[in-house]
Every structure is written in C-alpha cells, then in structure tokens.
Protein backbone atom coordinates (compact mmCIF):
# COMPACT_ATOMS: atom_id res chain seq x y z
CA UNK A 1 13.76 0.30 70.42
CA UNK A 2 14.72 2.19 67.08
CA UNK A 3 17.42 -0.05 64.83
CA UNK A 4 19.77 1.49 62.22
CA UNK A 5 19.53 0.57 58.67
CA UNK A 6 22.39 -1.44 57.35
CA UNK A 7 25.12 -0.13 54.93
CA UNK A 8 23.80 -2.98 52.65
CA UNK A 9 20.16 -2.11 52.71
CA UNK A 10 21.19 1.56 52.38
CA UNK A 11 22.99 0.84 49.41
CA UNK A 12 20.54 -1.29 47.80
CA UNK A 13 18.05 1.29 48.21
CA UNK A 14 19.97 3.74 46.76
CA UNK A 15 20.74 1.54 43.79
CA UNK A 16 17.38 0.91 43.34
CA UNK A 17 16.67 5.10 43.32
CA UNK A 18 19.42 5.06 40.57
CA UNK A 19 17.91 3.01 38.58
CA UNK A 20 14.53 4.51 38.44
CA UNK A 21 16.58 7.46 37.82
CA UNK A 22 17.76 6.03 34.50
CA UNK A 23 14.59 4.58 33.35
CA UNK A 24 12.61 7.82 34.24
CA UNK A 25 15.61 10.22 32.02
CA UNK A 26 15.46 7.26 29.51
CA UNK A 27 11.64 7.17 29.32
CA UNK A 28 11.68 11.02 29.21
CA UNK A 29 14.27 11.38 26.30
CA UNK A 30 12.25 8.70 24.21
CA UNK A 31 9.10 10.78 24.51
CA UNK A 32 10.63 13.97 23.63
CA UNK A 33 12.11 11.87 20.61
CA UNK A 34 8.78 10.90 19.58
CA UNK A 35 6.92 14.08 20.27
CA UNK A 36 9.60 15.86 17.90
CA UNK A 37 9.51 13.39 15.43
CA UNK A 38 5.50 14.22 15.39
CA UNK A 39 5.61 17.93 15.17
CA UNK A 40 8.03 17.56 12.62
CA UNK A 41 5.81 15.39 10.31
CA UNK A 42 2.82 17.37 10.48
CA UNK A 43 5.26 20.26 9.81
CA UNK A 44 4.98 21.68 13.20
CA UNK A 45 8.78 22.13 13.27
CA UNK A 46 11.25 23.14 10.59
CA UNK A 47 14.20 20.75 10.37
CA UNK A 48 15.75 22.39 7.85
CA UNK A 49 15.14 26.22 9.16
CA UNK A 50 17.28 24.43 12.65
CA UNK A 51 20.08 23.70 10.25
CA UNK A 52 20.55 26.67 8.43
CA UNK A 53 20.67 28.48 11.56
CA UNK A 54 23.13 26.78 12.55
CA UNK A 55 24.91 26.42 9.65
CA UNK A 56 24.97 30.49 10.00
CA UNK A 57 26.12 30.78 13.50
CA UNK A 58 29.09 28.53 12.73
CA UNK A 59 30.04 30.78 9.79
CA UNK A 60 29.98 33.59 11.52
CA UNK A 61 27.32 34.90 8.85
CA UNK A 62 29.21 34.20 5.92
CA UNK A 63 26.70 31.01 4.96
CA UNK A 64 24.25 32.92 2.83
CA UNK A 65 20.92 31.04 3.77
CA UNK A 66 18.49 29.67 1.08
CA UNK A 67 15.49 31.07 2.86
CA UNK A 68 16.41 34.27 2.44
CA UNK A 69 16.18 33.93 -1.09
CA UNK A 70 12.57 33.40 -1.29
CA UNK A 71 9.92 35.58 0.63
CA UNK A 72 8.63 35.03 3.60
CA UNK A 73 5.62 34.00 2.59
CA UNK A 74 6.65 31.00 0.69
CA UNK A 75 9.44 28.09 2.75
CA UNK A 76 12.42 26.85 1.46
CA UNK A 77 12.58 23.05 1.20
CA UNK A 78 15.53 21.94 -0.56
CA UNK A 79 18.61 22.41 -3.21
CA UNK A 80 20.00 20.38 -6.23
CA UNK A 81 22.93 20.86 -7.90
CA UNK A 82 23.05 20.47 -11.97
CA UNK A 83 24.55 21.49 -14.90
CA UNK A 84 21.16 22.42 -16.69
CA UNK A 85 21.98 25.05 -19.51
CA UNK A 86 24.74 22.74 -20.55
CA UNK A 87 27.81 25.42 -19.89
CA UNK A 88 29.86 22.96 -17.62
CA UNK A 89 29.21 24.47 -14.88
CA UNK A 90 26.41 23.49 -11.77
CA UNK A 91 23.24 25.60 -11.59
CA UNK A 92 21.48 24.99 -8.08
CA UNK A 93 18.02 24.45 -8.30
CA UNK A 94 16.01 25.95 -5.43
CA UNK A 95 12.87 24.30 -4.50
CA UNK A 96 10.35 25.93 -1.94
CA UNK A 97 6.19 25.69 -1.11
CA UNK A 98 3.88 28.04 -1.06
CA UNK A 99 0.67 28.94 0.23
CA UNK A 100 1.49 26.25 3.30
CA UNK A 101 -1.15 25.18 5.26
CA UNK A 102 0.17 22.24 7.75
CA UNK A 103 2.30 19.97 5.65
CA UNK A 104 0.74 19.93 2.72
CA UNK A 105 1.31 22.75 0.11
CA UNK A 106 2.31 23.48 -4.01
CA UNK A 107 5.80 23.32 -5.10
CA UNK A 108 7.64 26.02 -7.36
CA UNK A 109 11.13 25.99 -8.50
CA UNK A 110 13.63 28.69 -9.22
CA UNK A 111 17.29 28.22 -10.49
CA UNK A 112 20.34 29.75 -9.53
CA UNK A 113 22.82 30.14 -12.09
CA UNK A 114 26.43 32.13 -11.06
CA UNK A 115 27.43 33.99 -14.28
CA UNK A 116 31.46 34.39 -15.52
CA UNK A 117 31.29 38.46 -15.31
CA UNK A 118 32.98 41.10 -13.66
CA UNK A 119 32.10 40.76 -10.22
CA UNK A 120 30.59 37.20 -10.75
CA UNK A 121 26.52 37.64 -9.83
CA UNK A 122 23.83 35.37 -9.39
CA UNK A 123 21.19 35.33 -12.15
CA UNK A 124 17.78 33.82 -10.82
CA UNK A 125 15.05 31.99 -13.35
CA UNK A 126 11.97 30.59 -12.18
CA UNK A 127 10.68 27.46 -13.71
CA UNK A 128 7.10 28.32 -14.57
CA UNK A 129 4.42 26.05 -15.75
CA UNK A 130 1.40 26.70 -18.14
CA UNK A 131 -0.52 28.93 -16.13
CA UNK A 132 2.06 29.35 -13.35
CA UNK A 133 0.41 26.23 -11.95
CA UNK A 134 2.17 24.20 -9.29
CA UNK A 135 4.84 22.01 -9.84
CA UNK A 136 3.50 19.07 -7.14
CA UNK A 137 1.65 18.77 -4.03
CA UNK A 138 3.82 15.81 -2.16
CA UNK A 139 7.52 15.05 -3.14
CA UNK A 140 9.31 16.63 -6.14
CA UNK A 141 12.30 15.79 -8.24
CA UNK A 142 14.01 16.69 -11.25
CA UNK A 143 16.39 14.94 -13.90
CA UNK A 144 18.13 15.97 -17.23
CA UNK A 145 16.95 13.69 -20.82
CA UNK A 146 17.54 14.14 -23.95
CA UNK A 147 13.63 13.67 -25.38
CA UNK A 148 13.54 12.64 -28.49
CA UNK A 149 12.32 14.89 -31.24
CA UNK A 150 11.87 17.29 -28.11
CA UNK A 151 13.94 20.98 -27.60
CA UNK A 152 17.76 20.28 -28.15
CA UNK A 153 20.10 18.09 -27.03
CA UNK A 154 18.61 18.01 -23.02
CA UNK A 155 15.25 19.17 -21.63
CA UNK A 156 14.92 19.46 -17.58
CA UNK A 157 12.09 17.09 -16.83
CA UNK A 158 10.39 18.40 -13.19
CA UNK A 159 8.17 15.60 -11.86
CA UNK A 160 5.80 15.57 -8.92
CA UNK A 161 4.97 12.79 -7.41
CA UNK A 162 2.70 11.63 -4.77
CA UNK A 163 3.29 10.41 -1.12
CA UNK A 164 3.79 6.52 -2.60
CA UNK A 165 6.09 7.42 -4.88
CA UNK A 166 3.84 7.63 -8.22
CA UNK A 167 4.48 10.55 -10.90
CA UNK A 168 1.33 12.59 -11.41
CA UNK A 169 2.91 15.79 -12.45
CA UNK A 170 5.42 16.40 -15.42
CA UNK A 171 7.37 20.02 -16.07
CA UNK A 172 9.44 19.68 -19.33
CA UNK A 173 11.91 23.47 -19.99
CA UNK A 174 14.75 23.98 -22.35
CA UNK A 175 17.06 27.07 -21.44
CA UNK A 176 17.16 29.51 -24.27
CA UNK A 177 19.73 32.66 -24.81
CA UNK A 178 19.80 35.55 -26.84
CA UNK A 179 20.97 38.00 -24.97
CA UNK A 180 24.34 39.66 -25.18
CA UNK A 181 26.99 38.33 -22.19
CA UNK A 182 26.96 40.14 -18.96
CA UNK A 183 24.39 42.74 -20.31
CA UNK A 184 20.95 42.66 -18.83
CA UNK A 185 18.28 40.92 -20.75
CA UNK A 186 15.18 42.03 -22.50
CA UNK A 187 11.95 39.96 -21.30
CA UNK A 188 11.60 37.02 -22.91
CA UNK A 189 15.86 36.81 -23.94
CA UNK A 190 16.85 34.59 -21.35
CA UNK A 191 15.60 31.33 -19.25
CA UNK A 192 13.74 28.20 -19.18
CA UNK A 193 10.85 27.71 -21.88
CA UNK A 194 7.94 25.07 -20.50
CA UNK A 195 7.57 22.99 -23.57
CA UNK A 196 4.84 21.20 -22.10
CA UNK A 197 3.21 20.75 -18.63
CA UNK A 198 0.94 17.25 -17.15
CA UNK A 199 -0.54 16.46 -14.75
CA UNK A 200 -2.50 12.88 -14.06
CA UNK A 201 -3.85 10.99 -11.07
CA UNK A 202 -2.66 7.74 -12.07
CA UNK A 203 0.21 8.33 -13.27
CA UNK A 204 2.54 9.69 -16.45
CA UNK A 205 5.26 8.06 -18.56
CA UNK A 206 7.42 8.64 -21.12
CA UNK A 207 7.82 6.70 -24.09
CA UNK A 208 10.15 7.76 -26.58
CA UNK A 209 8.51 11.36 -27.32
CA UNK A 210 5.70 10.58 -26.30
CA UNK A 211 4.06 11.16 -23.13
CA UNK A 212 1.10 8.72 -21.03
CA UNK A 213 -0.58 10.62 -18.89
CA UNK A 214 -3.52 8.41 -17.04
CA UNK A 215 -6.56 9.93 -15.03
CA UNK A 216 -8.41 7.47 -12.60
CA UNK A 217 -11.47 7.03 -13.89
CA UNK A 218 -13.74 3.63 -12.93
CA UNK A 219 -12.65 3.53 -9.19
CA UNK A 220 -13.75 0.07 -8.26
CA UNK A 221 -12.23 -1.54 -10.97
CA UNK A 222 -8.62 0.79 -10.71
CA UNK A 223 -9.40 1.87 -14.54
CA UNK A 224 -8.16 4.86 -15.71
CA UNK A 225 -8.16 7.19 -19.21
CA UNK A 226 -5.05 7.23 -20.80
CA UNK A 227 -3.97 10.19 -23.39
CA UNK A 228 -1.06 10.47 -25.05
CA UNK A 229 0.92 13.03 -26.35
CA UNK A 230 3.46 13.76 -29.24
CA UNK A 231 5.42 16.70 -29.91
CA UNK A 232 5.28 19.14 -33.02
CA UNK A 233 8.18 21.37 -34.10
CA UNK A 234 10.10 20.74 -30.55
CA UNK A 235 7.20 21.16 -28.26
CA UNK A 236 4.03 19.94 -26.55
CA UNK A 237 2.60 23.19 -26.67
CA UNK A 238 0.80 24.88 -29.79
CA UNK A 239 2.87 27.83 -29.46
CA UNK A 240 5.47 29.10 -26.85
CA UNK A 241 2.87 30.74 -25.09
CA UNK A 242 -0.20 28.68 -26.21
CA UNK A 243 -1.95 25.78 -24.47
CA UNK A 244 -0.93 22.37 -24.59
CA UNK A 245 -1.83 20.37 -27.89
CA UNK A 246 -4.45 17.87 -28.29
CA UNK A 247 -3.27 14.27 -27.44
CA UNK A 248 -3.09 12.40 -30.56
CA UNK A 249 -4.91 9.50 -28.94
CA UNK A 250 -7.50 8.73 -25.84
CA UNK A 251 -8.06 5.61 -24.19
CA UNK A 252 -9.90 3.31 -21.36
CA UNK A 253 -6.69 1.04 -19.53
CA UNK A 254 -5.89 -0.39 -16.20
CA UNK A 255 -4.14 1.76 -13.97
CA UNK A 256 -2.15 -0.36 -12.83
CA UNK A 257 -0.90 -3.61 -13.92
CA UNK A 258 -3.71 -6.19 -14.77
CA UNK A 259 -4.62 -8.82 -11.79
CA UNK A 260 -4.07 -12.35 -12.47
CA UNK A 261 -5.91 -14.04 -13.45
CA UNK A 262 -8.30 -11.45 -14.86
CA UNK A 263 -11.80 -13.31 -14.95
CA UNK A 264 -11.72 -14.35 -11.05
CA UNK A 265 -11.86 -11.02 -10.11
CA UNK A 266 -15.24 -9.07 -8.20
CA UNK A 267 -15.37 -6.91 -11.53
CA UNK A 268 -16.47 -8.35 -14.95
CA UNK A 269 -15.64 -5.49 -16.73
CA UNK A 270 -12.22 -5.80 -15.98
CA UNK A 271 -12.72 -9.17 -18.20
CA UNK A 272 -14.49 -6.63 -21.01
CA UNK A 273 -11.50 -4.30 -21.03
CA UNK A 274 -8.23 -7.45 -20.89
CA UNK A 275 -10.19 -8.82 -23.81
CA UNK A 276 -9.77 -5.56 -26.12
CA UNK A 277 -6.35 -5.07 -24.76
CA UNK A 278 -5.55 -8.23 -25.73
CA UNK A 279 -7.08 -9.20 -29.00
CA UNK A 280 -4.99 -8.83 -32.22
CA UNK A 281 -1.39 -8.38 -30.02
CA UNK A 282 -2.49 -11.89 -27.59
CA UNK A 283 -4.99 -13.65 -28.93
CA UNK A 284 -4.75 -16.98 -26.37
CA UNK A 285 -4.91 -14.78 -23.97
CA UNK A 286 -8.31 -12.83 -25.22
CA UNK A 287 -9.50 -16.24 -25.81
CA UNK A 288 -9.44 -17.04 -21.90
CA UNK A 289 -11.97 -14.13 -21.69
CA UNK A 290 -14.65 -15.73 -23.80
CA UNK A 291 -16.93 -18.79 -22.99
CA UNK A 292 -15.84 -21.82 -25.57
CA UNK A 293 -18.96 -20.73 -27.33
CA UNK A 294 -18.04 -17.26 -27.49
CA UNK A 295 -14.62 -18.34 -28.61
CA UNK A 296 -15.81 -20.84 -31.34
CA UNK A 297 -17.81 -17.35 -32.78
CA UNK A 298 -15.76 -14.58 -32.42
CA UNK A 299 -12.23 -15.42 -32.99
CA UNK A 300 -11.00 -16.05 -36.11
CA UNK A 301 -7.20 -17.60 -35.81
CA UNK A 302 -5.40 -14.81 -34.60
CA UNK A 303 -8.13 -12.06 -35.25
CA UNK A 304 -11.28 -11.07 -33.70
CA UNK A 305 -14.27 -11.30 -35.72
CA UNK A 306 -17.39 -8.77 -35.23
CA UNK A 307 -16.29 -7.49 -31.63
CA UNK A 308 -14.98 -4.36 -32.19
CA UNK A 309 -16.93 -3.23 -36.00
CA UNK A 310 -19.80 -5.05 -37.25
CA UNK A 311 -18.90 -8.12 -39.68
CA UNK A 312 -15.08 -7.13 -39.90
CA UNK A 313 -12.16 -8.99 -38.44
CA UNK A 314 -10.05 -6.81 -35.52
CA UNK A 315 -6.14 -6.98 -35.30
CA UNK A 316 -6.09 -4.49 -32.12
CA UNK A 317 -9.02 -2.12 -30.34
CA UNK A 318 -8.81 0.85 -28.87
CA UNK A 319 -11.60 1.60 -26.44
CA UNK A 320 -12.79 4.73 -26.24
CA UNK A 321 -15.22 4.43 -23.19
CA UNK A 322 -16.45 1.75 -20.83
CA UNK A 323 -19.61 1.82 -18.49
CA UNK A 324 -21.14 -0.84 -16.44
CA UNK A 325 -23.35 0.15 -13.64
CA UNK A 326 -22.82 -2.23 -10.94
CA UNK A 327 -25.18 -4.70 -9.51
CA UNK A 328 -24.10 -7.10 -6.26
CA UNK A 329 -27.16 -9.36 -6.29
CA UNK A 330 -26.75 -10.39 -10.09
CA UNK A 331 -22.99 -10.80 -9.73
CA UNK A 332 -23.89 -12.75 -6.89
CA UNK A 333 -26.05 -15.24 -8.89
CA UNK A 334 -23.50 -15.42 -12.00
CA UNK A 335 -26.39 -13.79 -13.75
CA UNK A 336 -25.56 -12.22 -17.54
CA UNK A 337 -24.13 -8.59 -16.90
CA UNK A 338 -24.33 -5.92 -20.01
CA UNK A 339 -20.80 -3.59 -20.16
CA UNK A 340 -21.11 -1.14 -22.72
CA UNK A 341 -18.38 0.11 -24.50
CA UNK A 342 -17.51 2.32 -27.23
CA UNK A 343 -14.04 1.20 -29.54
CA UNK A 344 -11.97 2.10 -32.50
CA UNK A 345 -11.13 -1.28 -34.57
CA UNK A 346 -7.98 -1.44 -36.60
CA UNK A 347 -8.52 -4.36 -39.09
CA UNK A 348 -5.85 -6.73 -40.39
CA UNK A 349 -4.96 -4.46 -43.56
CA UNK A 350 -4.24 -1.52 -40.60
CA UNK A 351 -7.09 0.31 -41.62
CA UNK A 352 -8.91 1.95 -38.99
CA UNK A 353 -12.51 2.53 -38.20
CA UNK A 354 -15.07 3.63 -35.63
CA UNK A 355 -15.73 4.37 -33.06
CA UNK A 356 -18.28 1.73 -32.88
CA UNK A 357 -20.61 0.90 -29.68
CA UNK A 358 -21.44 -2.37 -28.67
CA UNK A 359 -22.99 -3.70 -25.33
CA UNK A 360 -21.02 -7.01 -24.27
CA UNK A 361 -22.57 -9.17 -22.19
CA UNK A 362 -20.67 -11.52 -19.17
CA UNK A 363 -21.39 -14.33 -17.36
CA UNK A 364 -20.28 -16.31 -14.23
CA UNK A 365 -19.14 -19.32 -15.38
CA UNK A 366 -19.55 -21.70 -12.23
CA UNK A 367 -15.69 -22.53 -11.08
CA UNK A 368 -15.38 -24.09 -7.42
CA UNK A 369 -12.59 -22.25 -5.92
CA UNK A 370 -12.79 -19.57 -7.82
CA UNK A 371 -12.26 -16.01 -5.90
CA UNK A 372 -14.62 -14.33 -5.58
CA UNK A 373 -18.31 -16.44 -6.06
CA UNK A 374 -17.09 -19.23 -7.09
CA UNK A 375 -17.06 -18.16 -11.00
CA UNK A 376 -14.95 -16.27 -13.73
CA UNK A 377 -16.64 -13.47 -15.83
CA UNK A 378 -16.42 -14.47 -19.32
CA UNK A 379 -17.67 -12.50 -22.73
CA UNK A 380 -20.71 -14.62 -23.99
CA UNK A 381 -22.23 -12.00 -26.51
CA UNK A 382 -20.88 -8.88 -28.05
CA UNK A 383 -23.84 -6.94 -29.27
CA UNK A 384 -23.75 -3.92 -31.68
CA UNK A 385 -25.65 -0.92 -30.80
C-alpha cells in the first residue's frame, strides 16, 4: 500500500537540497577565489592588464593605457607621480619588466614628463644605469633627497629591493638641460644623468654622502663585506660616462645586527669580529670577548694593546678579511679554534697602519646554560703572523 509524503517531510527535504545548494556555490566561489589568487602570484594572470581594460572600455577609448607605451615585449607594472626635474609640475614615472619569465624578471624605468609647448607633448627619458643594467629583480621604489655634496639641490634615488623588504640595489640621476625650450634636443642635452649605480646582497645605506653597500660573504655566521663610497666633484662615477669610483674603504661586518649576547653563539668568529668592532669605540664591551687572562694582557684602559699591530696600542680596527674553516667536533669539545684575520689599526694619536695579519685563537669557556655547548667563545691569544 503506497503512502504519500507529507508537506512537512517534503519541505524539509527541500530545505535540506537548498542548503547543499549554498554550501556547494559557496565552496565553489572560494575555490575559484583561491585558484585566482594562485595564478595571479605566480604571474599567471595580469591584474593590472584586467584593469586597464577596463578602465578603457569605460572611457570609451579616451584612457590612453600605460602598456601601450612600452613594447610588447617588456609589461607594464606600475606608475608614480613626482615632481622630479624640480619645475612644479608632476612627472609620472613608468615602471615595467623585462625579459619575464614567470614572476620573476628585471625592472627598468622611464619618465614621462608633459612639456608647456604649443600643442603640449609628452617627452619620454629612460632612467638608465651603468651598463643599462637592471634596476631590481623583486619590488622597486623611488624617492627624491637632497644628497649631500651629491648633484644639486635633489637627486632621484631608485632602489630595488628584495621580496623581505631589504635594499640591494641603488639608482642615483640628476635631470640636466641644455637644450633650447620646445626645440628638439641634441643627444646628450636633455635627461637624467646616473651619478652612481649599487648593487649589494645584504644590503645598502646611506649615510650622509656616503653610501654602505654590504655583500654576504661568511654565510654561516651572516657576515658580510662592507664598502663604502664617497662622492668626487658631484658624483660616484669617475666621469659621466666612466665606471663607478673605488670605495674609499673595505671591510668584514655583520650583516645584520649583532646577536646577543655574542660569545654564546654556534660561531666563535662572530666573537673575533664583535671584539674588533668594538675595541677603541666600547671597550667593556670588547672586554666580554676575552678570557680574564686575555683581558689582563691585551687591554690597556680604554685601548687595545698588540691585537691589531704588533707592540702598539689600538683605538679602533678595521678588518680587512676574516677566515676560519669550521670544525664541529672541536667546537664540540670547547677545544682552542685559530680565526685568522687580516686588520688596519688606527692608534691613539689617529695614525693609521697595516694591514697586519694575526691568527686569534678562541676557546669554550665552560658556562652551564650556555646556548649552544654549554660555553662562550672567548679570545685567549692574538698571534701575529
């Protein structure tokens, strides 16, 4: 004997169909969402191509799209508006990548600059490094400064910068002009000079005129080689066309800042290297670095004495190179540990001599608790070679 369903488990079933409806279209959506979101960070989709189009269908054409502006070869990837030749009025800086392969490609620049003649015109300049090489790999930016003792009274400072935010590239141009108004210009008349071009893996800073640029150097340890750089007559370069000048100093420094505290660390010659930058500018501090043995010999009140030149005192060292080829088992066993370095020593009077080598040898000082064998590395011996 068949029986007809109820209204109420009809409608009950139905809700329940509704439901799974709604989860199934909300499921759906939030995988679309996410498969977008992928293609577009391996660069499998163009946001910003999406936009313009649309941007240009609005308009009815009359949007004048930035990708057309560069060939297509190279992609457009985004705009900045500033007032870089200092007439009032904004230039638009157009940057775009090249050579693209997946997400990851080079970075060049050109500026836009709409000129008071009769009809108004664009004038293009592209922002060329030494060697036309790339402006960055991961993110880019730019800013105006005033540099001191550097161009005139602003320089455009083009920095690249890596996927964590660190600034391993430096562009620094100065617009020039000797060309007549709203006549065309000779080669060389008109744009952006590139006073001076860096690039380093651990970063670059500027200081005043000068500019740090640090290369990684002694991986496990995070050390890196630091030059700096000062300008002559207005520039970085030796000529407007030349290379780069010579830095005016070269150094061994952490990359980042030090750890704390220094000697209960895996590395001892991370101890080696916080003792010479230290010495002469910190002296307690250089003073945790040595054994109370080491201390009672080497430091003289606020001065080092025979670590950086043989028999002379040291107000501040500058080391030149650091090596220590690393062995586990004797680090293990607090055994003594040779790091070889070579340093420049500036002596209380400022003079300054060197470089000198000398082979300084550690030692795990037994300390229970101590990260990571239960010891901190400190100097015992600084040896002349």
């Amino acid at each position: 004997m068949s029986q007809s369903a109820s209204p109420q488990k009809i409608g009950s079933v139905l809700q329940g169909l509704a439901s799974m409806t709604f989860v199934g279209w909300l499921l759906g959506n939030v995988c679309i969402c996410l498969a977008l979101a992928v293609a577009w960070r391996f660069g499998y989709i163009d946001v910003n191509a999406w936009r313009y189009r649309l941007a240009d269908f609005f308009s009815k054409q009359e949007f004048i799209n930035p990708q057309e502006l560069v060939p297509e070869s190279m992609k457009f990837h985004s705009l900045r508006r500033l007032d870089l030749d200092g007439d009032g009025e904004m230039e638009r800086v157009m940057f775009y990548r090249y050579d693209v392969v997946g997400g990851r490609a080079p970075f060049g620049a050109i500026v836009l600059d709409l000129n008071n003649c009769r009809p108004r015109g664009i004038d293009t300049y592209e922002l060329l490094a030494i060697d036309q090489d790339y402006l960055s790999e991961w993110n880019i930016d730019i800013e105006l400064r005033d540099i001191p003792s550097v161009g005139g009274q602003q320089e455009v400072l083009v920095w690249g910068k890596t996927a964590d935010n660190i600034r391993t590239e430096l562009a620094v141009f100065q617009w020039y002009d000797y060309s007549q108004p709203c006549s065309p210009p000779a080669p060389g008349q008109r744009g952006y000079w590139n006073l001076g071009f860096f690039r380093g893996t651990g970063g670059i800073q500027i200081e005043g005129p000068r500019v740090r640029v640090k290369d990684r150097a002694f991986e496990r340890s995070q050390l890196a080689v630091t030059r700096v750089y000062e300008p002559v007559n207005g520039s970085y370069r030796q000529s407007p066309a030349g290379p780069m000048l010579d830095p005016v100093s070269k150094a061994v420094e952490f990359t980042f800042t030090p750890p704390t505290p220094v000697p209960q660390t895996y590395y001892p010659e991370k101890s080696v290297l916080a003792f010479y930058l230290a010495i002469g500018l910190n002296t307690a501090e250089a003073r945790e670095y040595l054994s109370p043995e080491a201390a009672a010999r080497y430091l003289d009140g606020d001065y080092g004495r025979d670590v950086a030149e043989p028999g002379q005192l040291t107000s501040m060292a500058e080391v030149k190179e650091i090596a220590y080829y690393p062995d586990a088992e004797k680090e293990r066993r607090h055994e003594r540990i040779a790091v070889e370095v070579l340093v420049v020593n500036r002596r209380p009077d400022g003079t300054i001599t060197g470089p000198f080598r000398y082979r300084v040898w550690v030692q795990g000082v037994p300390r229970k608790g101590a990260f990571p064998y239960d010891c901190e590395w400190r100097i015992v011996e600084f040896e002349p070679l």
